[in-house]
Protein backbone atom coordinates (compact mmCIF):
# COMPACT_ATOMS: atom_id res chain seq x y z
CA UNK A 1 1.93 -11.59 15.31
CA UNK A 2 0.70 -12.72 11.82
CA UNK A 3 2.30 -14.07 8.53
CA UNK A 4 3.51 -10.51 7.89
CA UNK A 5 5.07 -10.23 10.87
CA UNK A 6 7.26 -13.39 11.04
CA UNK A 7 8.53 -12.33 7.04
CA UNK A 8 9.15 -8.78 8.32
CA UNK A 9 11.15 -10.86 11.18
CA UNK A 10 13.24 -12.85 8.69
CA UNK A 11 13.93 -10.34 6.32
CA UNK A 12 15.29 -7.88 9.11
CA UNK A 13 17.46 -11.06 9.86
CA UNK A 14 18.50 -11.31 6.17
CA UNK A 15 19.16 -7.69 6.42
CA UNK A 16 21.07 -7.27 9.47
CA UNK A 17 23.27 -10.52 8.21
CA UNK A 18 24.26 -9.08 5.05
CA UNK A 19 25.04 -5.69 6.91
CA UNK A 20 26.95 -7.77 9.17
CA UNK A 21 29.12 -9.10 6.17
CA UNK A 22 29.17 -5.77 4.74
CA UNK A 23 30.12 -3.62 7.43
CA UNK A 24 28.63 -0.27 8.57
CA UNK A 25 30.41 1.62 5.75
CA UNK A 26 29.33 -0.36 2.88
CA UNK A 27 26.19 -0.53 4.62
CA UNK A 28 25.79 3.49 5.57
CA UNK A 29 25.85 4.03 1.81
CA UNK A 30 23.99 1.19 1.07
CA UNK A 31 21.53 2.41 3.80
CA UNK A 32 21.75 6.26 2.53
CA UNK A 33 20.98 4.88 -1.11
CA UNK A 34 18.31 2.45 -0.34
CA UNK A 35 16.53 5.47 1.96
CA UNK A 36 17.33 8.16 -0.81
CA UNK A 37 16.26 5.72 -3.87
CA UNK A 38 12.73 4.88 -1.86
CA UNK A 39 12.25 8.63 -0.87
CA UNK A 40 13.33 9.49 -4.61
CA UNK A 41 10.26 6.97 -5.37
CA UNK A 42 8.01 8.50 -3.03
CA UNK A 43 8.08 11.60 -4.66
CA UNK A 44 7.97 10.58 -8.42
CA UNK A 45 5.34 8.23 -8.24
CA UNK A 46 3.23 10.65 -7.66
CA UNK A 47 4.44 12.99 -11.06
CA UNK A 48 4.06 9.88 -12.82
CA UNK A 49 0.64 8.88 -11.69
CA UNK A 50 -1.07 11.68 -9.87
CA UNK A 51 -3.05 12.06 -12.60
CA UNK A 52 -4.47 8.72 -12.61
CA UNK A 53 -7.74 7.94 -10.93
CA UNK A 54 -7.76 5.49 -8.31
CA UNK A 55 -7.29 1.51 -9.00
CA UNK A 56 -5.61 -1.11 -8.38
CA UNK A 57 -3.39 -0.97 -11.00
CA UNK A 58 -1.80 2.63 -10.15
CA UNK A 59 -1.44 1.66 -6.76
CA UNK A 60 0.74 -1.60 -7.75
CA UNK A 61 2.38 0.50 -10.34
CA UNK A 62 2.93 3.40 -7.63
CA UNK A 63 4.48 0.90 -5.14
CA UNK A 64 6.84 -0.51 -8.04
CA UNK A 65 8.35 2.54 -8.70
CA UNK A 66 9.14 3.06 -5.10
CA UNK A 67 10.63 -0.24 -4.71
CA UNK A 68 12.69 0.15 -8.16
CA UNK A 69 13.78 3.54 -7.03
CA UNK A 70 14.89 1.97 -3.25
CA UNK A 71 16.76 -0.63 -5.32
CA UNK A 72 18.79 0.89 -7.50
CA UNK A 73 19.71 3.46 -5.00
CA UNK A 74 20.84 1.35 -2.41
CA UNK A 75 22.81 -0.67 -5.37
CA UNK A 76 24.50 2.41 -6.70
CA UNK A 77 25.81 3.50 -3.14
CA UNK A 78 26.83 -0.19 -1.97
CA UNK A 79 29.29 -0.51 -4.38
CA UNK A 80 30.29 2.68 -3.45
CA UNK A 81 30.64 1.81 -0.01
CA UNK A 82 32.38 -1.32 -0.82
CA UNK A 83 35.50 0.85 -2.40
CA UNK A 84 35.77 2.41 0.67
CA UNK A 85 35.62 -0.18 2.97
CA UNK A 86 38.47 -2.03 0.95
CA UNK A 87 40.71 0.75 3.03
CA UNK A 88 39.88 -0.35 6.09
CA UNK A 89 42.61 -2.95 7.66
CA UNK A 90 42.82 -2.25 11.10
CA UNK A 91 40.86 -5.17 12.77
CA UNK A 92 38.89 -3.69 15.87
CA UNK A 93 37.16 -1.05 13.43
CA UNK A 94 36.43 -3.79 11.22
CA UNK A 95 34.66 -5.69 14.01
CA UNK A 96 32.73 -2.66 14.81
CA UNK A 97 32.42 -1.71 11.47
CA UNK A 98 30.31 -5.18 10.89
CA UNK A 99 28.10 -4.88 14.38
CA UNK A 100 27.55 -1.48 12.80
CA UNK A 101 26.65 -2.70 9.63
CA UNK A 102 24.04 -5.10 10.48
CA UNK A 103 22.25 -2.85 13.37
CA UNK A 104 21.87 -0.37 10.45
CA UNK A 105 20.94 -2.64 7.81
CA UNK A 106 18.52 -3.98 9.84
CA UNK A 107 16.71 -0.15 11.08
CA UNK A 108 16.68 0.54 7.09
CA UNK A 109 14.43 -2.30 5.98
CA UNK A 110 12.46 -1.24 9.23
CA UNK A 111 12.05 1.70 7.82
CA UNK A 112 11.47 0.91 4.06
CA UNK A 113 8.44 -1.61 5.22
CA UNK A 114 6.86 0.71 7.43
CA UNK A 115 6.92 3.45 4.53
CA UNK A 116 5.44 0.68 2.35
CA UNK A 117 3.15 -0.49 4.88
CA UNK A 118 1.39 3.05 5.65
CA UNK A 119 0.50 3.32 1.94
CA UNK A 120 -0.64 -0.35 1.37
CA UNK A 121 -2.74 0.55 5.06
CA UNK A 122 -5.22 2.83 3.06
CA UNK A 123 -5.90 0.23 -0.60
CA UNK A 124 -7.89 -2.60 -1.33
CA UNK A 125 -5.34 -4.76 -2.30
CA UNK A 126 -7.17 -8.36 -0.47
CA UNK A 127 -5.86 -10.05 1.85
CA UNK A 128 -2.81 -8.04 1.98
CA UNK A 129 -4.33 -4.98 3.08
CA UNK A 130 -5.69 -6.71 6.40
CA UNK A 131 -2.37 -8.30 7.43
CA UNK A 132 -0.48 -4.65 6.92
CA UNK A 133 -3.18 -2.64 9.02
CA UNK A 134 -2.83 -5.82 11.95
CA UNK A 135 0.90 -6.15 11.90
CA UNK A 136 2.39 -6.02 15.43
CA UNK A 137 6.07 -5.19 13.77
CA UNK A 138 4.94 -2.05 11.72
CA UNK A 139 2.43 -0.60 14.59
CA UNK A 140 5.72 -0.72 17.44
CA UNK A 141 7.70 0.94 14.46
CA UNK A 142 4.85 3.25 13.78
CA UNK A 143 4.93 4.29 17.86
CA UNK A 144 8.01 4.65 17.59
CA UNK A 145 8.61 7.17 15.39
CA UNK A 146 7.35 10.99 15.51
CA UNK A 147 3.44 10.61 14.79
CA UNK A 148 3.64 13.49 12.36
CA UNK A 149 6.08 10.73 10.11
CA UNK A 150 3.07 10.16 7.98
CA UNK A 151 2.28 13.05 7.00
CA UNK A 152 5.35 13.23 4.90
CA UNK A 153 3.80 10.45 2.92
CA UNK A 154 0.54 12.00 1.87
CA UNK A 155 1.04 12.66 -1.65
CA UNK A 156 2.21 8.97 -2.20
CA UNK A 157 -0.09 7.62 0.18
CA UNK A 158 -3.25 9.82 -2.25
CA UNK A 159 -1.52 7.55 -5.19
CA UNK A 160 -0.92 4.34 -3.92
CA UNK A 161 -5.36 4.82 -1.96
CA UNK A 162 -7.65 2.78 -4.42
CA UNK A 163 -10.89 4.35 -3.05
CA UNK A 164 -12.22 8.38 -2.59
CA UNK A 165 -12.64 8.18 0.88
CA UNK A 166 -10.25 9.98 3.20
CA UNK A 167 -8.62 7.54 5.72
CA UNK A 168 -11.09 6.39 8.76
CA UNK A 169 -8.43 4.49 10.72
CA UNK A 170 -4.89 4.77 12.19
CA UNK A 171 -2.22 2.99 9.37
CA UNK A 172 -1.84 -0.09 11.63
CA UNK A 173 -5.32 -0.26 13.50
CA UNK A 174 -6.75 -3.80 12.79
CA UNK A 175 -10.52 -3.02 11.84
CA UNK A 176 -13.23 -4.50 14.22
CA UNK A 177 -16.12 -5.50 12.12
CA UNK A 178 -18.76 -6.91 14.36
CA UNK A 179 -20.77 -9.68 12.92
CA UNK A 180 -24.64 -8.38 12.45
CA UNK A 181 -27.62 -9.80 10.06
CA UNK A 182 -28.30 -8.63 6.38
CA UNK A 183 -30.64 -5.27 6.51
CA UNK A 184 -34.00 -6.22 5.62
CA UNK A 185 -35.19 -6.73 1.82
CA UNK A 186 -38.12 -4.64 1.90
CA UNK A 187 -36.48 -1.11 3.67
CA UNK A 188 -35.60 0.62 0.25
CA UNK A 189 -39.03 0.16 -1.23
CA UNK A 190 -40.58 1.50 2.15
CA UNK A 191 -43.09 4.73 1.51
CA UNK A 192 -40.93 6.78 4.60
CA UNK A 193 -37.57 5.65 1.96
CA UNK A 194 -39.95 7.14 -1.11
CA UNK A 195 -40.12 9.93 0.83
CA UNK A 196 -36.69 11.40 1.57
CA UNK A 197 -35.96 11.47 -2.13
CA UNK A 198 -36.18 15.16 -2.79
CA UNK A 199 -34.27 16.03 0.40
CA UNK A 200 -31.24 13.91 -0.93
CA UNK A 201 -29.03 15.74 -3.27
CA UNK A 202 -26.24 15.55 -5.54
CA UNK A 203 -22.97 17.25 -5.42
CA UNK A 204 -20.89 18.37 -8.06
CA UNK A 205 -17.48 20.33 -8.20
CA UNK A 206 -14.09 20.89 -9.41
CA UNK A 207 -11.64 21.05 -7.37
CA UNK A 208 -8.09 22.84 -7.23
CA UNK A 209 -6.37 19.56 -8.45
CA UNK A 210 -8.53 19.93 -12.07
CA UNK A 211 -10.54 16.79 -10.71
CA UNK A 212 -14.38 16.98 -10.93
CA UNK A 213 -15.46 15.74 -7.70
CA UNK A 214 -19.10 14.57 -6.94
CA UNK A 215 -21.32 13.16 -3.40
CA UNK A 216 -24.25 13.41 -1.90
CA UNK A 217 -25.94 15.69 0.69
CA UNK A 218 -29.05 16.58 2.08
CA UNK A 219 -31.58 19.08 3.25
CA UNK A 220 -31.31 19.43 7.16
CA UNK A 221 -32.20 22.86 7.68
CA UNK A 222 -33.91 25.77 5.68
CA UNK A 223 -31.45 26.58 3.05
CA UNK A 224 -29.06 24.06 4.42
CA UNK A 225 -27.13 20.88 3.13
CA UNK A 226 -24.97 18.68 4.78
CA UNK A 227 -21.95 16.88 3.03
CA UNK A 228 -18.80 16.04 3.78
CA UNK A 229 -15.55 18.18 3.90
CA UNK A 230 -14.13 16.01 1.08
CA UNK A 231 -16.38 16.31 -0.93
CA UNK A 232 -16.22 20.01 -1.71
CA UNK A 233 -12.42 20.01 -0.95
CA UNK A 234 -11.02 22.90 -2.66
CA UNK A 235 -13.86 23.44 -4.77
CA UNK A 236 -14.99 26.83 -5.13
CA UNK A 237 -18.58 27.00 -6.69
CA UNK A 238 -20.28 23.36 -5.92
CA UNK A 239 -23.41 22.78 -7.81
CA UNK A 240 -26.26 20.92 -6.33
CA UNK A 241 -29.45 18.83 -8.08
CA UNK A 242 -32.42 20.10 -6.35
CA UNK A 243 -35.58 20.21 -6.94
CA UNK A 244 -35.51 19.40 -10.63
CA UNK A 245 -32.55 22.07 -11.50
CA UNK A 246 -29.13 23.05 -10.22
CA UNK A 247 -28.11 25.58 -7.67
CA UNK A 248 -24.58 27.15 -6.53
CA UNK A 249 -24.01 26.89 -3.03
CA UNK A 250 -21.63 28.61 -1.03
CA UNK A 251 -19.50 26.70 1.84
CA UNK A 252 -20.42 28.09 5.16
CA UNK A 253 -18.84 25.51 7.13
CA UNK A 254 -16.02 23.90 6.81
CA UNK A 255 -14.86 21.19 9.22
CA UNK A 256 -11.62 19.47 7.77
CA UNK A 257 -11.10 17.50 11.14
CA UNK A 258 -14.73 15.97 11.45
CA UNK A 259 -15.24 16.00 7.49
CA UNK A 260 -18.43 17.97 7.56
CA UNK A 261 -19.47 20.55 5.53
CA UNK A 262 -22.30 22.39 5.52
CA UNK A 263 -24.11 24.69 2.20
CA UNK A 264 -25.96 27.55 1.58
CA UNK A 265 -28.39 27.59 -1.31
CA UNK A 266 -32.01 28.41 -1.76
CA UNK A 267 -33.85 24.48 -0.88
CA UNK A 268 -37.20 26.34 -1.68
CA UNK A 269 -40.13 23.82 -1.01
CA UNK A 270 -37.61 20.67 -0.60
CA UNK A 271 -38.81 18.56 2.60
CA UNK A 272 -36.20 19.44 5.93
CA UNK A 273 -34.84 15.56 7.19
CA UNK A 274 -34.81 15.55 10.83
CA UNK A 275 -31.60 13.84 12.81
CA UNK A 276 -32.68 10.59 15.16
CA UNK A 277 -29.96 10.36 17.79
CA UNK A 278 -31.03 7.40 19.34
CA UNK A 279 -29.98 4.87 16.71
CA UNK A 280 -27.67 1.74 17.67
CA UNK A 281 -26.26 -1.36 17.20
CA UNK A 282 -27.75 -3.70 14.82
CA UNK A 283 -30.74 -1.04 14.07
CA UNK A 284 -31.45 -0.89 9.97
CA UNK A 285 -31.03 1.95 8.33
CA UNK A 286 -31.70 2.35 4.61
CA UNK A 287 -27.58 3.71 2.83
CA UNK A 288 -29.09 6.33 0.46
CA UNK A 289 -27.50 8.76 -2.11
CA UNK A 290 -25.76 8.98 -5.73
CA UNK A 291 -22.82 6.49 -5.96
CA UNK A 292 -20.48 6.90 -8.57
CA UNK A 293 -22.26 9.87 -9.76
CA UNK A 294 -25.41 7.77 -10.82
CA UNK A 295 -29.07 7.81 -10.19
CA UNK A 296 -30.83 8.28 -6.59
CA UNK A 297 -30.04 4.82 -5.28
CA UNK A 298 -31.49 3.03 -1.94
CA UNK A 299 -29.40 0.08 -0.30
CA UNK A 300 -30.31 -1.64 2.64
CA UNK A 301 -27.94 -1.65 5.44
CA UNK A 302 -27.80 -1.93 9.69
CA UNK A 303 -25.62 -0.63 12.18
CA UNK A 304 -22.70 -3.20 13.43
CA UNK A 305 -21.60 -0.79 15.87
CA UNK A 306 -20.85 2.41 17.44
CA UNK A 307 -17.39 2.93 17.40
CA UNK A 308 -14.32 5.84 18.63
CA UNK A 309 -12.57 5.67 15.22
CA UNK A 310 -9.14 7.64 15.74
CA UNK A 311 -7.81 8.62 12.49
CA UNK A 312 -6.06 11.49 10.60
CA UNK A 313 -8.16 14.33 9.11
CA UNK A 314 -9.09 13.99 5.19
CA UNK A 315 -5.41 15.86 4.44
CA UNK A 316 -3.84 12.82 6.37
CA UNK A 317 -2.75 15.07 9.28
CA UNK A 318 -3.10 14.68 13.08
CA UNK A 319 -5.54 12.46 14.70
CA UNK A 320 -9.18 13.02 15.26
CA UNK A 321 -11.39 10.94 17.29
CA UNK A 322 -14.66 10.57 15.44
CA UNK A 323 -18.31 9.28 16.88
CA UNK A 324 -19.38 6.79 14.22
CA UNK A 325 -21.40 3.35 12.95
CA UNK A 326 -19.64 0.94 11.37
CA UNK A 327 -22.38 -0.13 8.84
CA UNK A 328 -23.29 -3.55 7.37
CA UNK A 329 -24.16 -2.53 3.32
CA UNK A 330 -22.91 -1.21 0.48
CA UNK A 331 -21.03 2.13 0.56
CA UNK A 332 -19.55 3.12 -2.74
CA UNK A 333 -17.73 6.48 -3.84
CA UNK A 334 -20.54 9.24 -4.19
CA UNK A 335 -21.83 8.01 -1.61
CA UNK A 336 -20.41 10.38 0.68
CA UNK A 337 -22.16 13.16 2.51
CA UNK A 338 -25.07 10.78 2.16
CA UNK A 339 -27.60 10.51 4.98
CA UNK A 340 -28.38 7.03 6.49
CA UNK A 341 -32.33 7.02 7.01
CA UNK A 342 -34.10 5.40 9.81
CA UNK A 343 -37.54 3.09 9.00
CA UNK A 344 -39.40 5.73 10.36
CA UNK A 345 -37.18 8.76 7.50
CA UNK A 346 -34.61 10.45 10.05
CA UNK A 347 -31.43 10.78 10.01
CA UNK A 348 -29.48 8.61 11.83
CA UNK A 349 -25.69 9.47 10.00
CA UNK A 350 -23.71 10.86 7.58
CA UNK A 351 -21.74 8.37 5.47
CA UNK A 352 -18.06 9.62 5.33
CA UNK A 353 -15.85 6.13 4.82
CA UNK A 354 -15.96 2.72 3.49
CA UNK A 355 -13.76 0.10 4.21
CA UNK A 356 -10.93 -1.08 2.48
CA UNK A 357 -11.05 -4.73 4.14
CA UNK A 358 -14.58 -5.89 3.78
CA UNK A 359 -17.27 -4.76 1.14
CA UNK A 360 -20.15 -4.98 2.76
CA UNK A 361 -18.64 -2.49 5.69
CA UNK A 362 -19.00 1.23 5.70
CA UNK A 363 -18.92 3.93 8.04
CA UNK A 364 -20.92 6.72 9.02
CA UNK A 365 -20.66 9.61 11.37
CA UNK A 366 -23.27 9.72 14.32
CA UNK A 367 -26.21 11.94 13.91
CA UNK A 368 -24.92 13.15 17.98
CA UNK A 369 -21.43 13.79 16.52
CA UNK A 370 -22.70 16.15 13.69
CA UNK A 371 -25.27 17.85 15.90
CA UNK A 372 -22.99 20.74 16.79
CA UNK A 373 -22.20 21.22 13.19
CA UNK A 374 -25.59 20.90 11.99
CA UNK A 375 -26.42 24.15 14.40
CA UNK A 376 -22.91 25.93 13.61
CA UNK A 377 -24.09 25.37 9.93
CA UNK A 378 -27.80 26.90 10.28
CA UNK A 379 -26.52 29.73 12.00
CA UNK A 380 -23.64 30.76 9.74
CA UNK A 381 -23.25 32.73 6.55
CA UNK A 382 -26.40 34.17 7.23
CA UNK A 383 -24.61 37.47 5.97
CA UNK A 384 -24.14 36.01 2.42
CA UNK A 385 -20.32 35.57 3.41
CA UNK A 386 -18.56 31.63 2.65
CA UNK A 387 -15.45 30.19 4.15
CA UNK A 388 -12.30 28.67 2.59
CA UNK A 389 -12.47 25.15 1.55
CA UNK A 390 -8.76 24.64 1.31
CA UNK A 391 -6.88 22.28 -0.84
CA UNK A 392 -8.49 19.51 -2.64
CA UNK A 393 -8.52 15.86 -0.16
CA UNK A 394 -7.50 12.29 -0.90
């Protein structure tokens, strides 16, 4: 158990003391009124800030509104409560009426934190962020609840997220970021780096939300670029850089759960990058593509580890169990969909997260884990048809 823990400890304490005192009626309608206030929250911060981009900021502002919401509804509905309760006289049902009162006060804060804590899971909010995602008190309250409970948190959880990246862990899955040297200096200025340029692409869109989106891709195939599913979330006609100009592409694969897409435009003369599935741990690789919808840009990076991440899709539904390197470098929004190159100019990855507990972490999808979609891709829309890249992602 950590810090977090023991105050989530005393606090239920507090709780379940003052429901004690109150008694189950007071505390049902306090307990109604803090859940209704919160939920209340849940769903306005969203209207109020949806429209927002991403920062710190909204996501502080987002989680004050919940909290305000949670407070004023639970005070509302105490006093209620208490007027009630006033009627009571008969003295067993007021000694059940208190053990009553504190087991519920003590399930709503519970509750309340957990709600809290699944947001605050997917931010960059410092130090706080890491003792959330490895508290032992929210993860039991997590299991115990129906594991579709999240998903009715999405739309808050999209407000409260500081980055663009879809979620790559479980709320309350501590991350395991293994220790490995700096990438070397000299990989990004390397003549086989020089040479994957034109194969690297940009990606441009708007989405369903009215948000233009942007990422990175690349050539794999003849008339094929890889990206990921986020990236061209509910976007209709994505444009891609190439070759000195700009194409449309349509979607011909759409994979939601692994977050890979794959595009069909003419590449013309553009070099094909080939995959290298034999990559590992602490291996460099060179994190290339167009962060925060800038130039071509090169960082150098090297594999920490291969990892089983098990997280939701990029909607924040189910759990999928993805092949990928965690990644010593700098990943950055845009970034995504970008390829991570091998010394020798393969393909080793395709960068789909970053992390929201250490900077210099990233994550990247296994070139063996987007094989079969690399050969679903080649093979489909051959026809001229497109698939449906449903509603716009986190």
């Amino acid at each position: 158990m950590n810090v977090l823990d023991w105050l989530l400890v005393l606090l239920v304490l507090a709780y379940a003391l003052s429901g004690y005192w109150q008694g189950f009626v007071t505390g049902a309608f306090a307990t109604i009124g803090l859940l209704l206030g919160g939920l209340g929250g849940i769903f306005l911060a969203p209207v109020l800030l949806g429209s927002l981009d991403p920062s710190l900021a909204v996501s502080l502002g987002a989680l004050f509104v919940v909290i305000l919401c949670a407070s004023l509804g639970q005070a509302l509905l105490q006093y209620a409560g208490a007027r009630v309760r006033e009627r009571i006289t008969w003295q067993p049902a007021r000694a059940l009426d208190a053990i009553g009162g504190a087991l519920l006060s003590a399930l709503a804060v519970l509750l309340v934190a957990w709600a809290l804590g699944v947001a605050i899971s997917g931010t960059r909010i410092g130090s706080v962020t890491s003792l959330v995602r490895s508290s032992a008190v929210l993860a039991k309250v997590n299991d115990a609840l129906p594991s579709s409970a999240p998903n009715a948190l999405q739309a808050f959880n999209n407000v409260v997220g500081t980055g663009f990246f879809p979620r790559y862990l479980e709320p309350f899955a501590p991350e395991q970021i293994v220790e490995v040297e700096p990438g070397p200096s000299e990989l990004p200025k390397s003549a086989a780096i020089r040479k994957v340029r034109p194969s690297v692409v940009k990606i441009r869109g708007a989405n369903q939300c009215g948000r233009g989106v942007e990422g990175t891709g690349f050539v794999f195939a003849e008339d094929r670029v890889m990206t990921n599913a986020h990236v061209v979330a509910g976007v209709d006609d994505p444009e891609v850089s190439i070759g000195g100009g700009t194409e449309l592409a349509r979607v011909v694969l759409y994979d939601r759960e692994l977050d890979i897409a794959v595009l069909a435009l003419d590449t013309g003369d553009v070099p094909v990058l080939a995959f290298d599935k034999e990559s590992g741990a602490e291996d460099p690789v060179a994190i290339v593509g167009y962060p925060q919808d800038g130039p071509f840009d090169v960082q150098t990076g090297r594999i920490r580890a291969m990892q089983n991440l098990r997280s939701p899709d990029i909607y924040g539904s189910g759990t999928v169990v993805r092949e990928v390197f965690s990644l010593r470098g700098l990943v950055r929004p845009g970034n995504s969909g970008g390829p991570i190159i091998t010394p020798q100019g393969k393909v080793a990855g395709v960068v789909f997260a970053a992390s929201v507990t250490d900077p210099e972490t990233g994550y990247a999808l296994t070139a063996k884990q987007v094989g079969d979609s690399a050969r679903r891709g080649t093979a489909a829309g051959t026809d001229g048809s497109e698939v449906d890249t449903g509603d716009c992602a986190a």
